[in-house]
Every structure is written in structure tokens, then in C-alpha cells.
C-alpha atoms as a PDB file:
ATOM      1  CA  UNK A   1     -17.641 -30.517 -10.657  1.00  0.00           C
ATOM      2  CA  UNK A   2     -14.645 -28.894 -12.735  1.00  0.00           C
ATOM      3  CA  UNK A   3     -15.218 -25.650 -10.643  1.00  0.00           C
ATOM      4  CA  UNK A   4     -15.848 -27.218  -7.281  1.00  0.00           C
ATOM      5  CA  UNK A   5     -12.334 -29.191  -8.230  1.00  0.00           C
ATOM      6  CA  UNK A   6     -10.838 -25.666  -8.479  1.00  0.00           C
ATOM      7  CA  UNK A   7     -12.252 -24.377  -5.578  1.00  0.00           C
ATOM      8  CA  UNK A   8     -11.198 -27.121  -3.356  1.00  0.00           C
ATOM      9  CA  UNK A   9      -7.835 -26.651  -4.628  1.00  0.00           C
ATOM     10  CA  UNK A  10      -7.652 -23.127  -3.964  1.00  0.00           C
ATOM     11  CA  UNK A  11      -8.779 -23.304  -0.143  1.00  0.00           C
ATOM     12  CA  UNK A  12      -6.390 -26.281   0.352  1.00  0.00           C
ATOM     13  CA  UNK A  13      -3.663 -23.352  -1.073  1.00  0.00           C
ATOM     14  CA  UNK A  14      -4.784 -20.882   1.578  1.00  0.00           C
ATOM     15  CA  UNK A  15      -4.373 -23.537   4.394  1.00  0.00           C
ATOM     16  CA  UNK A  16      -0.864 -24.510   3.236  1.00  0.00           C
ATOM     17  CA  UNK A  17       0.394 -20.847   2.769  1.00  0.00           C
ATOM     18  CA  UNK A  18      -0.862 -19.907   6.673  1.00  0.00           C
ATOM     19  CA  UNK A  19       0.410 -22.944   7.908  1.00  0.00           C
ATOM     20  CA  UNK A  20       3.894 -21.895   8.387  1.00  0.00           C
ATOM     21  CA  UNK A  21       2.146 -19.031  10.799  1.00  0.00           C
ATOM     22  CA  UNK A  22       0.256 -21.289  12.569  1.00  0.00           C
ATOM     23  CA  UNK A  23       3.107 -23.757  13.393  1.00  0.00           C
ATOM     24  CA  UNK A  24       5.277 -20.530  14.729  1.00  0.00           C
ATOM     25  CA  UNK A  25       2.841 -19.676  16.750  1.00  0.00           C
ATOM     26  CA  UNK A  26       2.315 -22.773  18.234  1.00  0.00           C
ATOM     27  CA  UNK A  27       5.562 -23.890  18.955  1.00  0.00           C
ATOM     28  CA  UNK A  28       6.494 -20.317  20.953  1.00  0.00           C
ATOM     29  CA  UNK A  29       3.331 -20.609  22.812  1.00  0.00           C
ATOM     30  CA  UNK A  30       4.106 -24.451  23.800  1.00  0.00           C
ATOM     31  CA  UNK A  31       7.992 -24.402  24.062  1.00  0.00           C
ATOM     32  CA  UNK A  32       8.743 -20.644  24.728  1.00  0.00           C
ATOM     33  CA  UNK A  33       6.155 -18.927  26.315  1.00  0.00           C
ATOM     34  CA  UNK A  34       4.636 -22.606  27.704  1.00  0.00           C
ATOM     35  CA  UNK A  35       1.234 -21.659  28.458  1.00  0.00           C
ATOM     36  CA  UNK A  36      -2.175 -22.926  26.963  1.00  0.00           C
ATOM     37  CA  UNK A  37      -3.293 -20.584  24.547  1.00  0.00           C
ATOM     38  CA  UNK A  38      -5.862 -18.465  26.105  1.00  0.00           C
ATOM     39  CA  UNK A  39      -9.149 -18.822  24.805  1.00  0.00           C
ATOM     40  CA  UNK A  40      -8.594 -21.598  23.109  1.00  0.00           C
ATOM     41  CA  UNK A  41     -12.057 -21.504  21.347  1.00  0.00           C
ATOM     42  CA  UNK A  42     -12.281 -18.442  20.130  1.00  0.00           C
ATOM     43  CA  UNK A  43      -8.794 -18.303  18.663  1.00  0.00           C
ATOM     44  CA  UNK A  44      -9.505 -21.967  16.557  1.00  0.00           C
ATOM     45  CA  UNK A  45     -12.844 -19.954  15.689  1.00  0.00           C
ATOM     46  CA  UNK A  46     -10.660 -16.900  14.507  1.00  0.00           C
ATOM     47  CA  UNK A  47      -7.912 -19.398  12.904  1.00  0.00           C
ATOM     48  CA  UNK A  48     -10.898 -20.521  10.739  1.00  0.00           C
ATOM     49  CA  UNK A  49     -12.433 -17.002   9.543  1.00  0.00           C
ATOM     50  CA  UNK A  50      -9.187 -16.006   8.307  1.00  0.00           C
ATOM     51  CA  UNK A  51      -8.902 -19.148   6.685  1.00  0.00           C
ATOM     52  CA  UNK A  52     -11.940 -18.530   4.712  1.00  0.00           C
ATOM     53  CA  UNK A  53     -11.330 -14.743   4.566  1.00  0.00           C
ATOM     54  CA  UNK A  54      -8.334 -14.829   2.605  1.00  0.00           C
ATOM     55  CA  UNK A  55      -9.811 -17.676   0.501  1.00  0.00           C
ATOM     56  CA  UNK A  56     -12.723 -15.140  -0.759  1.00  0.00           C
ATOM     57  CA  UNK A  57     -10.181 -12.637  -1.133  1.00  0.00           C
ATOM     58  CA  UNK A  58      -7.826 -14.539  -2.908  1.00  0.00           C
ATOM     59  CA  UNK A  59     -10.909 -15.597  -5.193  1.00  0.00           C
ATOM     60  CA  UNK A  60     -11.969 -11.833  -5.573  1.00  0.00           C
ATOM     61  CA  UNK A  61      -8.562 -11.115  -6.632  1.00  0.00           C
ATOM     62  CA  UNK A  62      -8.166 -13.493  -9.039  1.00  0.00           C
ATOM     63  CA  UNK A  63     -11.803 -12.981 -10.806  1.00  0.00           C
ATOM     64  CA  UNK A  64     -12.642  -9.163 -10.441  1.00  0.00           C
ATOM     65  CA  UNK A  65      -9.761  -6.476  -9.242  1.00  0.00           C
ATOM     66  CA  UNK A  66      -6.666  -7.912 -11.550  1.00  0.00           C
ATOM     67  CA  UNK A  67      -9.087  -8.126 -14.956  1.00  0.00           C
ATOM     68  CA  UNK A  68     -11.022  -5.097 -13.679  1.00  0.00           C
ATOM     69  CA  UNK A  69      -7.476  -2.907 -13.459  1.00  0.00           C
ATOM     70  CA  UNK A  70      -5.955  -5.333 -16.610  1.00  0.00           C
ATOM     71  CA  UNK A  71      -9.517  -4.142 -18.794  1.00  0.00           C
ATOM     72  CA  UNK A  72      -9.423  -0.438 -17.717  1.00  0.00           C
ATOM     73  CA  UNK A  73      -5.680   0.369 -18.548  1.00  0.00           C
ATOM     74  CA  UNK A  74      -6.521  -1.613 -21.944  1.00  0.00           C
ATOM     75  CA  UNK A  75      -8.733   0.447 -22.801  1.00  0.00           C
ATOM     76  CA  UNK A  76      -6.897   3.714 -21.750  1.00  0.00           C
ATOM     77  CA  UNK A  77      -4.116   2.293 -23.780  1.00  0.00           C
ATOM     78  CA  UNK A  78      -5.940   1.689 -26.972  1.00  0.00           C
ATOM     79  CA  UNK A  79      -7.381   5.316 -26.614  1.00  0.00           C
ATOM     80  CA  UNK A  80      -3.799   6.571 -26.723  1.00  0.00           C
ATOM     81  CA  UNK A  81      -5.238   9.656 -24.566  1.00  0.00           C
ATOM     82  CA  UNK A  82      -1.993   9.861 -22.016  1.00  0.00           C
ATOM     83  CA  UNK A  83      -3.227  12.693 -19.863  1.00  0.00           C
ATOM     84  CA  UNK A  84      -6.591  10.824 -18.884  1.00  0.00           C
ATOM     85  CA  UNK A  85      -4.333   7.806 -18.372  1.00  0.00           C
ATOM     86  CA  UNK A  86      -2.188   9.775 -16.409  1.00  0.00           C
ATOM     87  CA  UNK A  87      -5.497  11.256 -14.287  1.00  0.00           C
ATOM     88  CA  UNK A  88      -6.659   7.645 -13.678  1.00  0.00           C
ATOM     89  CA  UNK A  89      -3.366   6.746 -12.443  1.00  0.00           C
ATOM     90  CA  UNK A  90      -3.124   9.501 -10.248  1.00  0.00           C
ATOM     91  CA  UNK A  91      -7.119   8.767  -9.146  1.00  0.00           C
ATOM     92  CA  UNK A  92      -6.935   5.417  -8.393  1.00  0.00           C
ATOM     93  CA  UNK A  93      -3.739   5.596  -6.517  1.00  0.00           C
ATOM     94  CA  UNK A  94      -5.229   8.685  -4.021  1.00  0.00           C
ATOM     95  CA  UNK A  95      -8.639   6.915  -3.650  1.00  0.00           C
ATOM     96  CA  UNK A  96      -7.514   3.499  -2.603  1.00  0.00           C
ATOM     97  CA  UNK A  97      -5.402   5.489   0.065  1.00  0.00           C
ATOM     98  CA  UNK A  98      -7.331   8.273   1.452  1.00  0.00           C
ATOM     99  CA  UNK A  99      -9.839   5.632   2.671  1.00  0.00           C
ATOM    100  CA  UNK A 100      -7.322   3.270   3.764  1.00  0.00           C
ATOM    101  CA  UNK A 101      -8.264   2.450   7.803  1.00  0.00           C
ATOM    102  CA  UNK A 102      -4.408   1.819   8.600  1.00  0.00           C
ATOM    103  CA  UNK A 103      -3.682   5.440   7.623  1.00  0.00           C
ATOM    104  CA  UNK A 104      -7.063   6.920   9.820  1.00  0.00           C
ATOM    105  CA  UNK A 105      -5.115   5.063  12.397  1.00  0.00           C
ATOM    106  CA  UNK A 106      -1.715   6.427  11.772  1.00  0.00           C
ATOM    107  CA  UNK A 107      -3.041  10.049  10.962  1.00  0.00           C
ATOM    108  CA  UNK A 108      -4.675  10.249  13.918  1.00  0.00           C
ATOM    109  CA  UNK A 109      -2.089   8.532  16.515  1.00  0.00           C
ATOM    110  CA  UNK A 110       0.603  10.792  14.962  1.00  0.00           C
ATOM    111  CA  UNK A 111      -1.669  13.711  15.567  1.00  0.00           C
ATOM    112  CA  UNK A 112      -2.296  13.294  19.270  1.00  0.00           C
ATOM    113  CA  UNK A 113       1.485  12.679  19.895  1.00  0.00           C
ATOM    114  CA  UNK A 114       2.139  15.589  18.370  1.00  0.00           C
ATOM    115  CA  UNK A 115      -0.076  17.366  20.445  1.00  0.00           C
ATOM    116  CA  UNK A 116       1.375  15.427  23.698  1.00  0.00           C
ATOM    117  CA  UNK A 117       4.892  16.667  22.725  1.00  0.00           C
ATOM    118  CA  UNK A 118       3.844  20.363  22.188  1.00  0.00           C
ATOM    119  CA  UNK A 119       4.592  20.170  18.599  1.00  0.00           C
ATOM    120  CA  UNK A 120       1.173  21.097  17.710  1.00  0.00           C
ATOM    121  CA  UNK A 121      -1.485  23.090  19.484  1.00  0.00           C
ATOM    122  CA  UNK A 122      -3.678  19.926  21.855  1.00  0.00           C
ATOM    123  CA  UNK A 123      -7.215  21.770  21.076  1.00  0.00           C
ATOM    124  CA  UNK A 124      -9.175  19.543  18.619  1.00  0.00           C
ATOM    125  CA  UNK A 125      -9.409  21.927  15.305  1.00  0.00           C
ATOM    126  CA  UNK A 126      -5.295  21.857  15.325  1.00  0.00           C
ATOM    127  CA  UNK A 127      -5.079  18.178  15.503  1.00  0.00           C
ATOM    128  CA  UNK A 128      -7.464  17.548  13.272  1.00  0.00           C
ATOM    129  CA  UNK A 129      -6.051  19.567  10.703  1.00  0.00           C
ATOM    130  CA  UNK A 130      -2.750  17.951  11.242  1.00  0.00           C
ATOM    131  CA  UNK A 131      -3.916  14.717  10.863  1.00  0.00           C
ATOM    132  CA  UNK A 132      -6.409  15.335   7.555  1.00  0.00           C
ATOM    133  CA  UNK A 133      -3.427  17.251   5.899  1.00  0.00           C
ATOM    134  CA  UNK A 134      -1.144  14.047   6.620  1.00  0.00           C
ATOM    135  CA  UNK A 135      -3.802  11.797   4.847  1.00  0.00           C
ATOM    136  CA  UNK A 136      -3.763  14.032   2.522  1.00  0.00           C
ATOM    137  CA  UNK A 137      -0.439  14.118   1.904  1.00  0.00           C
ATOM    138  CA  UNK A 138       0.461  10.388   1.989  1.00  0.00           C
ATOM    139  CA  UNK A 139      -2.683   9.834  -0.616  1.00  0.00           C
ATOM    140  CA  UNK A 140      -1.523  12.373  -2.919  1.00  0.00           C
ATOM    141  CA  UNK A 141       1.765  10.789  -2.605  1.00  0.00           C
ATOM    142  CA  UNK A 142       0.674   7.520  -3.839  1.00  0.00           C
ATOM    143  CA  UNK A 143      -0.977   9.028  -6.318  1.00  0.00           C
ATOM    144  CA  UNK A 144       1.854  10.823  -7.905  1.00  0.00           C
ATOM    145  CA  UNK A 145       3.441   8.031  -7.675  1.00  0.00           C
ATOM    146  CA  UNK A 146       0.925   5.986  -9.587  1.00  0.00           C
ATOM    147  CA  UNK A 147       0.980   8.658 -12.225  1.00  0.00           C
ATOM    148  CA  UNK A 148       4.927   8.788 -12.540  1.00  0.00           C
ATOM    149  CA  UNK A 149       4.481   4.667 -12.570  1.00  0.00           C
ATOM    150  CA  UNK A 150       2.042   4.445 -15.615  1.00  0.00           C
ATOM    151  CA  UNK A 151       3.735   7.204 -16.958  1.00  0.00           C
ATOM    152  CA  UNK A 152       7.424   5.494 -17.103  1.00  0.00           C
ATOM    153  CA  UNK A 153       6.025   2.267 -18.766  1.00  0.00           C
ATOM    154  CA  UNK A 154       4.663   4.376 -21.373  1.00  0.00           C
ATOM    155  CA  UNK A 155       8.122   6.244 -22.111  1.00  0.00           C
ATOM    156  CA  UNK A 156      10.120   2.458 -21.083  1.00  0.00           C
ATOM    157  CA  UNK A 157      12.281   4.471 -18.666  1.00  0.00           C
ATOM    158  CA  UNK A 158      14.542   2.121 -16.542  1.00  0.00           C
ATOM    159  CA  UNK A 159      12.673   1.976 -12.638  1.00  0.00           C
ATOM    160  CA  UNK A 160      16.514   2.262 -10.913  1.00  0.00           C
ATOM    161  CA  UNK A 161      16.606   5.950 -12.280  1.00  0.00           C
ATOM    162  CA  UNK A 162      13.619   6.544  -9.766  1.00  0.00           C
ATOM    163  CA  UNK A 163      14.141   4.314  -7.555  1.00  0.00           C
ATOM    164  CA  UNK A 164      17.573   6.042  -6.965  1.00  0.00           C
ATOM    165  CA  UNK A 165      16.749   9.588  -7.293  1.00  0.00           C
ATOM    166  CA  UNK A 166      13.575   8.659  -4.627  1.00  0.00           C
ATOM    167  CA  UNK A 167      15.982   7.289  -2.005  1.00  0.00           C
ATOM    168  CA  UNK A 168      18.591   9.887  -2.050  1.00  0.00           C
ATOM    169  CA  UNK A 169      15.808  12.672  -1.902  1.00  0.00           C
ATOM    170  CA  UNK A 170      14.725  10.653   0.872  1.00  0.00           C
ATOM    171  CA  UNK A 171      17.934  10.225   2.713  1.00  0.00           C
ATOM    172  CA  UNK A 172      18.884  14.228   1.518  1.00  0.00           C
ATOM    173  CA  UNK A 173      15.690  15.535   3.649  1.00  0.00           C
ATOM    174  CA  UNK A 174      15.730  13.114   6.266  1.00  0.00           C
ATOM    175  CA  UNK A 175      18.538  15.505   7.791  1.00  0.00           C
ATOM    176  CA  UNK A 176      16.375  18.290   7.808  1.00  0.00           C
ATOM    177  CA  UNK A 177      13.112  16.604   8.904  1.00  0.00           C
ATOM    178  CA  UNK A 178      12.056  17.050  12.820  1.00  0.00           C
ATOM    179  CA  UNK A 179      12.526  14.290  14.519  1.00  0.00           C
ATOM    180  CA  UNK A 180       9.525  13.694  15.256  1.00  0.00           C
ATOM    181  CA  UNK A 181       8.023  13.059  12.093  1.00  0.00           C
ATOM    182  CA  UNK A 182      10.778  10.842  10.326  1.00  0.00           C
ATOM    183  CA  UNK A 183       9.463   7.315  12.107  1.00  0.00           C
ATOM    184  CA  UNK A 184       5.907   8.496  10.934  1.00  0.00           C
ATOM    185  CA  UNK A 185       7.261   9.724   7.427  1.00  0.00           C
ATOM    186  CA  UNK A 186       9.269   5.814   6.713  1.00  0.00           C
ATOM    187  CA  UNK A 187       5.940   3.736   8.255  1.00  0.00           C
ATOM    188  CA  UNK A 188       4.004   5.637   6.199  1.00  0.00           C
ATOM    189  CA  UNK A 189       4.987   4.076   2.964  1.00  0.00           C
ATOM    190  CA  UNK A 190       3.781   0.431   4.066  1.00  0.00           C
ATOM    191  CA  UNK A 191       0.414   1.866   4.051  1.00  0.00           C
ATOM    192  CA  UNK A 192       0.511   1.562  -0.033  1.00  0.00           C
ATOM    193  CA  UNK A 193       0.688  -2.611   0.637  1.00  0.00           C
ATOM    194  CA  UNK A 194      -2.916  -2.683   1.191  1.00  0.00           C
ATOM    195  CA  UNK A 195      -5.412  -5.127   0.294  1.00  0.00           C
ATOM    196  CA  UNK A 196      -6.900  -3.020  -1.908  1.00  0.00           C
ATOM    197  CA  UNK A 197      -4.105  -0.162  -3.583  1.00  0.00           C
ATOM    198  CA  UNK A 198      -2.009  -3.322  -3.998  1.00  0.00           C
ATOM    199  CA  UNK A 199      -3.946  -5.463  -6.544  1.00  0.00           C
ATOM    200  CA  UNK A 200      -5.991  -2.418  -8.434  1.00  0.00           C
ATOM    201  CA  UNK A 201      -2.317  -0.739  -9.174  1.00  0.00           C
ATOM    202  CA  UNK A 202      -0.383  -4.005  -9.539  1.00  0.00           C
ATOM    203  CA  UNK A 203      -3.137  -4.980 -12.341  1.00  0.00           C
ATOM    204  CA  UNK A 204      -3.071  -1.343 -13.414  1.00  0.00           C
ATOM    205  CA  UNK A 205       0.672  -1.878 -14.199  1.00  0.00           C
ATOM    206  CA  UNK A 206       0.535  -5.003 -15.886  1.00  0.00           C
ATOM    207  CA  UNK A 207      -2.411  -4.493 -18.082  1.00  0.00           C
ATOM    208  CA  UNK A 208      -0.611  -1.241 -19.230  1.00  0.00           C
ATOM    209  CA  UNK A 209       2.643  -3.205 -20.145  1.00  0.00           C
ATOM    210  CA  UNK A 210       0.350  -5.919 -22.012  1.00  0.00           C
ATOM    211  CA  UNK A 211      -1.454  -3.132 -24.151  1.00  0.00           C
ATOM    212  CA  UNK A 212       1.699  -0.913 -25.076  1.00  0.00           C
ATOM    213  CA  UNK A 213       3.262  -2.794 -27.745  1.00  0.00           C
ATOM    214  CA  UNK A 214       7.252  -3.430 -27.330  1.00  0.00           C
ATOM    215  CA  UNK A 215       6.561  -3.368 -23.136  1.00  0.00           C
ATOM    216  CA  UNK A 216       7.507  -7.120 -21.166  1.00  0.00           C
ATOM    217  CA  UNK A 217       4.844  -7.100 -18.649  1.00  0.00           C
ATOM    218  CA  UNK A 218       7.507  -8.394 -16.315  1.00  0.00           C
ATOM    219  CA  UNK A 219       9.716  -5.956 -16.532  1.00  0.00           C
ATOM    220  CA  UNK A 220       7.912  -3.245 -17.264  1.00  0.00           C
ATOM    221  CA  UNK A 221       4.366  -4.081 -15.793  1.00  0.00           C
ATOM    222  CA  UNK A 222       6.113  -3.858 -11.923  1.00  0.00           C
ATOM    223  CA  UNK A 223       7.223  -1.353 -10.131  1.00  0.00           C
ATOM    224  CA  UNK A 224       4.006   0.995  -9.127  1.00  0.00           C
ATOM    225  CA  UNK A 225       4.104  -0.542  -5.550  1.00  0.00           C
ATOM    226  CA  UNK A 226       7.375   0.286  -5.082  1.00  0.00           C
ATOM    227  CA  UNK A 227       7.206   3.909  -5.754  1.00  0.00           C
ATOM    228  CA  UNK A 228       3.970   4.364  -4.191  1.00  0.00           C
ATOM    229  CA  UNK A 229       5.893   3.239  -1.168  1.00  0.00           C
ATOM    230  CA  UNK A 230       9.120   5.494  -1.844  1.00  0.00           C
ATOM    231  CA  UNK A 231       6.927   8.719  -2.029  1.00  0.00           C
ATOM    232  CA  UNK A 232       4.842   8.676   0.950  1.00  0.00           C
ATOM    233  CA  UNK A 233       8.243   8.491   2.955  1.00  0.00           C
ATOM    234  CA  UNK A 234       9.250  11.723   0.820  1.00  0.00           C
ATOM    235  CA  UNK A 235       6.333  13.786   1.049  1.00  0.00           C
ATOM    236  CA  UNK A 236       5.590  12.969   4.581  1.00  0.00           C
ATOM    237  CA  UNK A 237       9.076  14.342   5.839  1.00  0.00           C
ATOM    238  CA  UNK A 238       8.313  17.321   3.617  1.00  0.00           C
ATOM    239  CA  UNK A 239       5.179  17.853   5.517  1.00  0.00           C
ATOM    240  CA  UNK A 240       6.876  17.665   8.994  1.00  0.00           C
ATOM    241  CA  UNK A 241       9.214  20.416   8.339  1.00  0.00           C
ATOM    242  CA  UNK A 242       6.366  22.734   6.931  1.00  0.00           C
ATOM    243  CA  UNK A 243       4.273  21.658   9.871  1.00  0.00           C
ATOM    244  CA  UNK A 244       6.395  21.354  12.295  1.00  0.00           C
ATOM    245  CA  UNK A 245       9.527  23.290  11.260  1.00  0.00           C
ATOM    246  CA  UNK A 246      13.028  22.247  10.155  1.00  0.00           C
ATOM    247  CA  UNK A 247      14.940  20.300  12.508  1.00  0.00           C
END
């Protein structure tokens, strides 16, 4: 009963937190827009799988990725081994976004508007090699990042030095970036706030800070997100000007 308590609780959470996006919706469509929602059916129907999607997710959060990330950087801790810590870092943070579907998406968009604006050659062997070197570069990105991440609450280095030093790179080669390439280059880093690279990394970071004695998991434990979403921007814009030349 204790467990179906908990459960019950935890759906009833889910409903309140998409409430507030239900009742926008509603009131532009009735007061705004004022027009019946089309499809009325299917869109309660839809309402109702997301509902219970982000319940099981929520759920698989909370019981497998944050303890699986929390146990594997515990372990890596204890070992003391800081290059295969390092490796996992970087790993983890490349895996969970080469297979990312937004970036397929992005990559491959980006690639045929290049092609459409003569940037790139339009026959199918130069796109696609434009758009598996810009996964490529976004997931290393992330990766690197990870690595940098894990490897600063090891050495309790401050996150504004990088934080800093990322933007003003960032800002620096955004003046010599084609123009083409510097919308793609600052959407790129919201790819990292995916349901997956988000939890595994975010657990990665805290169960590092718990392990390392003398670290505050709050202070120290976050972070990784936000330079996994500083570098993409970086490395992207660096890959438009060796792609596509400097503007």
C-alpha cells in the first residue's frame, strides 16, 4: 500500500507541474485564437500519454539513471584512477549525444541549407559529410566538456573561471564565424538538455562531489550541463569557418 501511496503521489505531481501548460493553452485557444481545439479527441488522448510518459520517466529517473551515474562515479572515485575517470566522462558525454534524434534533425536541416545557399556542394556525399562531421563535432564537444566538468570538481576549481573564459571565446569567434553557421553553432548547445545527457551527467556530477572528500555536492556537484552547453556553441562556430571559411 506504502508504494502504491507513493506512486499516487508522484502522478498527482506530474499533473500539477503540466497544468500550468495546459491552462495556457487553453485560455489562447478559447480567448485569443477562439476556435474549438481541433481534434478534440485525439489531443485529450495525447494530453493523457504525456501525462503518463513523463510519470514513467520521472520514475526511471528517480530509481535507475541518478543512482546508476551516482554508483559509477563512486566507484571511479574510490579507484582514484583520474584518467579512466576522465575517459568515462568524456564517453558518456559523446554517447548520450551522438545518438541524440534532435541533433540527426539539426545536422541534417543545417546540411541541406547549406547546400540550398551554395555553401556546400548539393550532391549527397558532400552533405552528408557535412552533416556527420557536425554531429561529430557537437558530441565531442559535450564530451570535452564532460571531461573538463569531472575534471574541475576533482581539482575544486571555481566554475566562473570557465564559464567566463567559454563565453568570451565564444563571443571572440563569433566575429569570425560565417554567418551562416552562428544560429546553428548557439542552438546547438540546447541539444545537451536532453532527456537522457541531462540526468546520466547531472548524477555523474553529483555522485563525484559526494565521493571526493572536502567537495559540497551543491556547489561542486553542478555545473556539467552548463558547459556541455557552452562548448557545442564553441566548437560548432569553429567548424563553420573550417567548413565553410572565415567570414
Amino acid at each position: 500500500m506504502t508504494v502504491l501511496k507513493i506512486l499516487f503521489k508522484r502522478f498527482l505531481s506530474v499533473i500539477f507541474d503540466i497544468f500550468p501548460l495546459l491552462l495556457v493553452i487553453f485560455i489562447f485557444q478559447t480567448f485569443v485564437i477562439q476556435k474549438p481545439f481541433p481534434h478534440l479527441e485525439q489531443t485529450i488522448m495525447g494530453i493523457g500519454l504525456v501525462i503518463i510518459g513523463l510519470f514513467l520517466f520521472i520514475m526511471g529517473l528517480e530509481n535507475a539513471l541518478f543512482p546508476l551515474g551516482e554508483g559509477i562515479a563512486n566507484q571511479f572515485a574510490q579507484k582514484g584512477n583520474v584518467f579512466w575517470l576522465l575517459l568515462f566522462g568524456f564517453t558518456l558525454g559523446f554517447s548520450t549525444t551522438i545518438a541524440e534524434p534532435a541533433l540527426t534533425i539539426i545536422a541534417s536541416k543545417a546540411g541541406n541549407l547549406a547546400a540550398d545557399s551554395g555553401s556546400i556542394s548539393s550532391d549527397d556525399s558532400s552533405i552528408s559529410f557535412f552533416v556527420y562531421g557536425l554531429r561529430l563535432t557537437v558530441a565531442s564537444a559535450v564530451g570535452l566538456a564532460t571531461a573538463i566538468g569531472v575534471l574541475r570538481i576533482i581539482k575544486g576549481w571555481p566554475l566562473i573561471w570557465f564559464i567566463l573564459t567559454g563565453y568570451g571565446l565564444i563571443v571572440l569567434t563569433t566575429y569570425f564565424a560565417p554567418e551562416q553557421i552562428i544560429g546553428i553553432a548557439y542552438d546547438s548547445g540546447g541539444i545537451t538538455t536532453s532527456t537522457i545527457t541531462v540526468p546520466l551527467v547531472t548524477a555523474l556530477g553529483i555522485g563525484l562531489a559526494v565521493a571526493i572528500k572536502g567537495r559540497n555536492p551543491m556547489s561542486d556537484g553542478f555545473g556539467l550541463i552548463a558547459l556541455a552547453s557552452l562548448t557545442p556553441i564553441l566548437f560548432v562556430l569553429l567548424y563553420g569557418m573550417f567548413a565553410l571559411g572565415v567570414s
